[in-house]
Structures are given as C-alpha cells and as structure tokens.
N, C-alpha and C. Protein backbone atom coordinates (compact mmCIF):
# COMPACT_ATOMS: atom_id res chain seq x y z
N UNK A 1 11.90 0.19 19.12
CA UNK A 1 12.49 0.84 17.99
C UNK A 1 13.38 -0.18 17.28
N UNK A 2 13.26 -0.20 16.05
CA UNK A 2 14.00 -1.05 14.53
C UNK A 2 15.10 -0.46 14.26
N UNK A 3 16.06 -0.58 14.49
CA UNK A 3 17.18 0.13 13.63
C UNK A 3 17.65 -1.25 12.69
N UNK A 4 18.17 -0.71 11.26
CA UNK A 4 18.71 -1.45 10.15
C UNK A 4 19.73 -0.90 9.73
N UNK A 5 20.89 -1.93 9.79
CA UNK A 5 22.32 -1.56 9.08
C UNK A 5 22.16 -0.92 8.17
N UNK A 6 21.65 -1.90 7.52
CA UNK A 6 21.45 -1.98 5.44
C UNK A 6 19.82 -1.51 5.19
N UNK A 7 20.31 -0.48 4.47
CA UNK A 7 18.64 -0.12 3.94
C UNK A 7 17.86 -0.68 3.40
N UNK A 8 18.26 -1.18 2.31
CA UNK A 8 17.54 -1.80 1.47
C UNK A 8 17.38 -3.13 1.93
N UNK A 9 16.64 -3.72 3.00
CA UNK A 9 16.22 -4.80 3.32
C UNK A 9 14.14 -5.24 2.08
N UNK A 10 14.37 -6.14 2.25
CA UNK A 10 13.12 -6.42 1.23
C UNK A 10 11.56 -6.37 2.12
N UNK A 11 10.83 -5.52 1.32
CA UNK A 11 9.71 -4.71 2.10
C UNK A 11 9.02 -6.17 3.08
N UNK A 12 9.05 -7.05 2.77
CA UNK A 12 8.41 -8.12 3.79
C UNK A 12 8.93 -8.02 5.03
N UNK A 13 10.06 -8.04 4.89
CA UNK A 13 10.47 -7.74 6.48
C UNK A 13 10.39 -6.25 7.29
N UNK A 14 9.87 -5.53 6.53
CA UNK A 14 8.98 -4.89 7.67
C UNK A 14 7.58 -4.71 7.73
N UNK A 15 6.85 -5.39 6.38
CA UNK A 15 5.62 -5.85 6.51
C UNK A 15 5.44 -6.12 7.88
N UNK A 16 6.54 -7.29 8.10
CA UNK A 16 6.41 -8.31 8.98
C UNK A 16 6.63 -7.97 10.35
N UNK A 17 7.23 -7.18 10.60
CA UNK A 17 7.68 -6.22 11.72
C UNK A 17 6.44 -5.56 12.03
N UNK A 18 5.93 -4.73 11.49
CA UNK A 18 4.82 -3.73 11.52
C UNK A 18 3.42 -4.41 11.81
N UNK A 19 3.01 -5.77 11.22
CA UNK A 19 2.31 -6.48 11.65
C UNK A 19 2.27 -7.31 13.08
N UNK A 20 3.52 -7.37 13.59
CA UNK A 20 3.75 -8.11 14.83
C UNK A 20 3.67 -6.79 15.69
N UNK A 21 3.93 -5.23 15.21
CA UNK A 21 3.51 -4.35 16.18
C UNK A 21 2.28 -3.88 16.51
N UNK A 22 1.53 -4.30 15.44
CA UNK A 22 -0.36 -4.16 15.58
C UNK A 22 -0.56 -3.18 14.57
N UNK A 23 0.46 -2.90 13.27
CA UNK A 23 -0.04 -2.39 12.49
C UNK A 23 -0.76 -2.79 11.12
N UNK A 24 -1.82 -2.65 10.57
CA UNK A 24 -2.23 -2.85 9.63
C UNK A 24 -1.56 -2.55 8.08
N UNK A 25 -1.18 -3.80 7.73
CA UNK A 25 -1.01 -3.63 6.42
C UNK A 25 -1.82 -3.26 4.94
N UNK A 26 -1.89 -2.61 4.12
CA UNK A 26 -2.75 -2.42 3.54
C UNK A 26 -2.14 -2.79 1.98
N UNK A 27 -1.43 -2.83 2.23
CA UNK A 27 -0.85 -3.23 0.40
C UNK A 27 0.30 -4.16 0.94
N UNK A 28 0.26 -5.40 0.30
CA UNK A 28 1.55 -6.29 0.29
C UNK A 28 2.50 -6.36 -0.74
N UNK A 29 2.43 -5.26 -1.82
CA UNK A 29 3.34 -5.77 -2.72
C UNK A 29 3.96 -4.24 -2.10
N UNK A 30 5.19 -4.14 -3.02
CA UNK A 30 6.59 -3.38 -2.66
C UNK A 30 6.51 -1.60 -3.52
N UNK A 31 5.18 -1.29 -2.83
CA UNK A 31 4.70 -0.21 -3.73
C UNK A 31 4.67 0.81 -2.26
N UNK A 32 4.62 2.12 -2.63
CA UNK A 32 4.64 3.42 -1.59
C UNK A 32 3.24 2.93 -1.62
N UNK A 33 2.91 3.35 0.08
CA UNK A 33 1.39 3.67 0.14
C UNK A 33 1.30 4.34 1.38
N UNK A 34 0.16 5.43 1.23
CA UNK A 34 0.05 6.01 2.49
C UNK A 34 -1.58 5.94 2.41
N UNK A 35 -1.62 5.93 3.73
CA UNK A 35 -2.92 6.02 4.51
C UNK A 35 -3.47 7.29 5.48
N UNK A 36 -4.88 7.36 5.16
CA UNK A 36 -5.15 8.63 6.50
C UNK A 36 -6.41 8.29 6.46
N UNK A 37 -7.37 8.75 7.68
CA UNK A 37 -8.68 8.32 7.48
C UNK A 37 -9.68 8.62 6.36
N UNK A 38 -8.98 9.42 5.41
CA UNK A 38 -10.02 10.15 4.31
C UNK A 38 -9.51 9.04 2.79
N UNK A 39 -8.19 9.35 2.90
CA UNK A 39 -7.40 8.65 1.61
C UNK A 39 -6.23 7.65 1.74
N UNK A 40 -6.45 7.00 0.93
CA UNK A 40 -4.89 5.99 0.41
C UNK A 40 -4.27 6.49 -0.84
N UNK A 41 -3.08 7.09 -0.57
CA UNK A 41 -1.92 7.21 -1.95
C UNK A 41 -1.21 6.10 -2.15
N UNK A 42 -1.18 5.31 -3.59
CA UNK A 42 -0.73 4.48 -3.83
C UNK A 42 0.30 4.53 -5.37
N UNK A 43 1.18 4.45 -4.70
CA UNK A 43 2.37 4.75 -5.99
C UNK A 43 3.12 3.34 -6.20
N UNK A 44 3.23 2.65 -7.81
CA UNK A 44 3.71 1.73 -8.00
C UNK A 44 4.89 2.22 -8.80
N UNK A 45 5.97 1.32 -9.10
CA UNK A 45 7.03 1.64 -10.14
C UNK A 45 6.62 0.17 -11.00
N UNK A 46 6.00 -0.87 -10.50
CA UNK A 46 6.17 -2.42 -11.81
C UNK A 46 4.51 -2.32 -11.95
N UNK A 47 3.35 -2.11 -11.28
CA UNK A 47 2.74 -2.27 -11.61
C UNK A 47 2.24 -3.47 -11.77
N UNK A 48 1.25 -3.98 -12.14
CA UNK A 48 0.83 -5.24 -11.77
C UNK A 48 -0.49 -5.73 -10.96
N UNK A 49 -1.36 -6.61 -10.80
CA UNK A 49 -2.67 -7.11 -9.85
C UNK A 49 -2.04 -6.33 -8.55
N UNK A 50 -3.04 -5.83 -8.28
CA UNK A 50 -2.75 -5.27 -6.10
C UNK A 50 -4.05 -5.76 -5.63
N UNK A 51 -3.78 -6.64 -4.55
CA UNK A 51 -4.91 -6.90 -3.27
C UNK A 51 -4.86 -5.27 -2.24
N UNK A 52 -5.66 -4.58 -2.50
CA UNK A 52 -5.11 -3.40 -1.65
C UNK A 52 -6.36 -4.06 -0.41
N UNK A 53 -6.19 -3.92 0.84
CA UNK A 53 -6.87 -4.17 2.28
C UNK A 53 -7.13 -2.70 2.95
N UNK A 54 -8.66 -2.65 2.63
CA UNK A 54 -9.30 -1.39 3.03
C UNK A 54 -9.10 -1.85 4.71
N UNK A 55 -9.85 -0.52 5.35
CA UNK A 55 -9.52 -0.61 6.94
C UNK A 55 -10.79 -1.22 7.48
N UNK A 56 -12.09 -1.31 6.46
CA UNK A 56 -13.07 -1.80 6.55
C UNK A 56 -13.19 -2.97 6.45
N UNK A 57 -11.92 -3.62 6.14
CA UNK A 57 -11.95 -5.07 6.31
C UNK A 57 -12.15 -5.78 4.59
N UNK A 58 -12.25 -5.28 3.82
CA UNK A 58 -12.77 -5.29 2.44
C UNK A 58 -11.41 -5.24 2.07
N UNK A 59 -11.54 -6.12 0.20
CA UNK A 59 -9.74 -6.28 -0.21
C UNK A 59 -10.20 -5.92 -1.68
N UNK A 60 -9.45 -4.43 -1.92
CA UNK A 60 -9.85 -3.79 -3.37
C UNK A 60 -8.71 -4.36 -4.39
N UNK A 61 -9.45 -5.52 -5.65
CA UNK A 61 -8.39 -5.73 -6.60
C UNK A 61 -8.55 -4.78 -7.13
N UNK A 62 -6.87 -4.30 -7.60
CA UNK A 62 -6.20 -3.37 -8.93
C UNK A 62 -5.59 -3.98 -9.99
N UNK A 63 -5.67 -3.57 -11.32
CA UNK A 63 -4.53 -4.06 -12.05
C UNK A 63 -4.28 -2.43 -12.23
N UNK A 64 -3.27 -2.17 -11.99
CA UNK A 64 -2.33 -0.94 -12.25
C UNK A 64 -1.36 -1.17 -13.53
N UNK A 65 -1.02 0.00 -14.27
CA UNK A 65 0.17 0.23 -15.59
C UNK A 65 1.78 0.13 -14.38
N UNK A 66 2.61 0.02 -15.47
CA UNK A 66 3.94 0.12 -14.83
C UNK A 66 4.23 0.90 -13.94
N UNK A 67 3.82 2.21 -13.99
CA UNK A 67 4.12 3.48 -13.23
C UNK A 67 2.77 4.35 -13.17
N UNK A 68 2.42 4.13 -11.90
CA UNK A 68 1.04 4.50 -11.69
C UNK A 68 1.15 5.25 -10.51
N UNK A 69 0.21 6.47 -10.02
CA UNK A 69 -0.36 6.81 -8.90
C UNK A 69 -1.51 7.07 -8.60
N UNK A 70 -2.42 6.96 -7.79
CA UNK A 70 -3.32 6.74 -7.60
C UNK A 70 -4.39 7.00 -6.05
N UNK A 71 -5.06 8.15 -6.19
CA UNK A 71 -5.32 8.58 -5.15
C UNK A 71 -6.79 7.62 -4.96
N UNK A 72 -7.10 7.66 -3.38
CA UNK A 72 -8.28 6.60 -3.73
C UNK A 72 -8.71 7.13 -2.07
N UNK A 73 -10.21 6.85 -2.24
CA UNK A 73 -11.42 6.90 -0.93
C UNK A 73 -10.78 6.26 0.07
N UNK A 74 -10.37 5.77 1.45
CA UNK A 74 -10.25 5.02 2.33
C UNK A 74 -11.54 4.30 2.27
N UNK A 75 -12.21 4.58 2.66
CA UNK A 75 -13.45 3.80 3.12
C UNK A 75 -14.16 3.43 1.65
N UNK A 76 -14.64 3.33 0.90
CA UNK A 76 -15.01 2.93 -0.56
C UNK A 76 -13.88 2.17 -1.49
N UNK A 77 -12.86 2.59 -1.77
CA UNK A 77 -11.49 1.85 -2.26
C UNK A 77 -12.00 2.79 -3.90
N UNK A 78 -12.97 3.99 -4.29
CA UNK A 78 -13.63 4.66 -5.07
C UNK A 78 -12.08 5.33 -5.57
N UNK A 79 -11.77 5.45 -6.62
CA UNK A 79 -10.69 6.56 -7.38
C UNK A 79 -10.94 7.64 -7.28
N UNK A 80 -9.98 8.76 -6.74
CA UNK A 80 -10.43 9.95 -6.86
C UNK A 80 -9.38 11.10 -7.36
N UNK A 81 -8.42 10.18 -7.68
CA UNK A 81 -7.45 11.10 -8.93
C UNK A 81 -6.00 9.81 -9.15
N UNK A 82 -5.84 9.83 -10.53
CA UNK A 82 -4.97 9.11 -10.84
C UNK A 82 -4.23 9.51 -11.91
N UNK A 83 -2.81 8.91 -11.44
CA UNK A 83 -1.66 9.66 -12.56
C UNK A 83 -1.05 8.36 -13.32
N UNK A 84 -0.96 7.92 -14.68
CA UNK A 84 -1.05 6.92 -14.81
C UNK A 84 0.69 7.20 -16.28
C-alpha cells in the first residue's frame, strides 16, 4: 500500500508505481481513464495526440479537442460514444 502526503503528485509517478506493481498502463498522458473488459472511458481536460495501449497489445493514436470524452471498444480501440 502507497500512501501520499501531497495529492497532487504528477501522474508519472504513479504511472510508475502501478507499472512496477504489474499493472498495465493504458494511457500515458495525465487524462482519467478507466478500463473493464468490454470498454475504456477516456476523459481529457488539454486534449491533444494520445498513444492509448489496448490490452491486445495494439497502440490506438487519438487526436482529441480540449475537453473530450470518449467511450471506446476495449478490444477494437472502435468509438462507441463520444462527448466532445
């Protein structure tokens, strides 16, 4: 278990944490994302190119708007509802 003083530490360092625990990262930039075996929710606030890393081993480029959400296939990286 991680405990952090300060909240706002910068998302790499628990990228980096989470990767040394055997978890898979799937988005490296500093955006919400959730995962489940059906879907990825992906919410940005800057927006910008995303390498998103399917679980299939496959790396879906995005260019996303400033403030985007974006529901998407797990397994395909296919759109299947987006709030833009």
């Amino acid at each position: 278990m991680i405990y952090a003083a300060v909240p706002f530490h910068r998302s790499t360092v628990f990228q980096d944490l989470l990767q040394k625990a055997g978890c898979k990262v799937l988005n490296n930039a500093p955006d919400a994302t959730f995962s489940s075996d059906e879907f990825i929710v992906l919410h940005t606030g800057t927006g910008g190119k995303r390498g998103l890393h399917l679980k299939n081993g496959k790396t879906l480029e995005l260019e996303l708007p400033k403030i985007a959400t974006k529901l998407l296939d797990a397994r395909t990286g296919k759109e299947v509802l987006a709030k833009d």
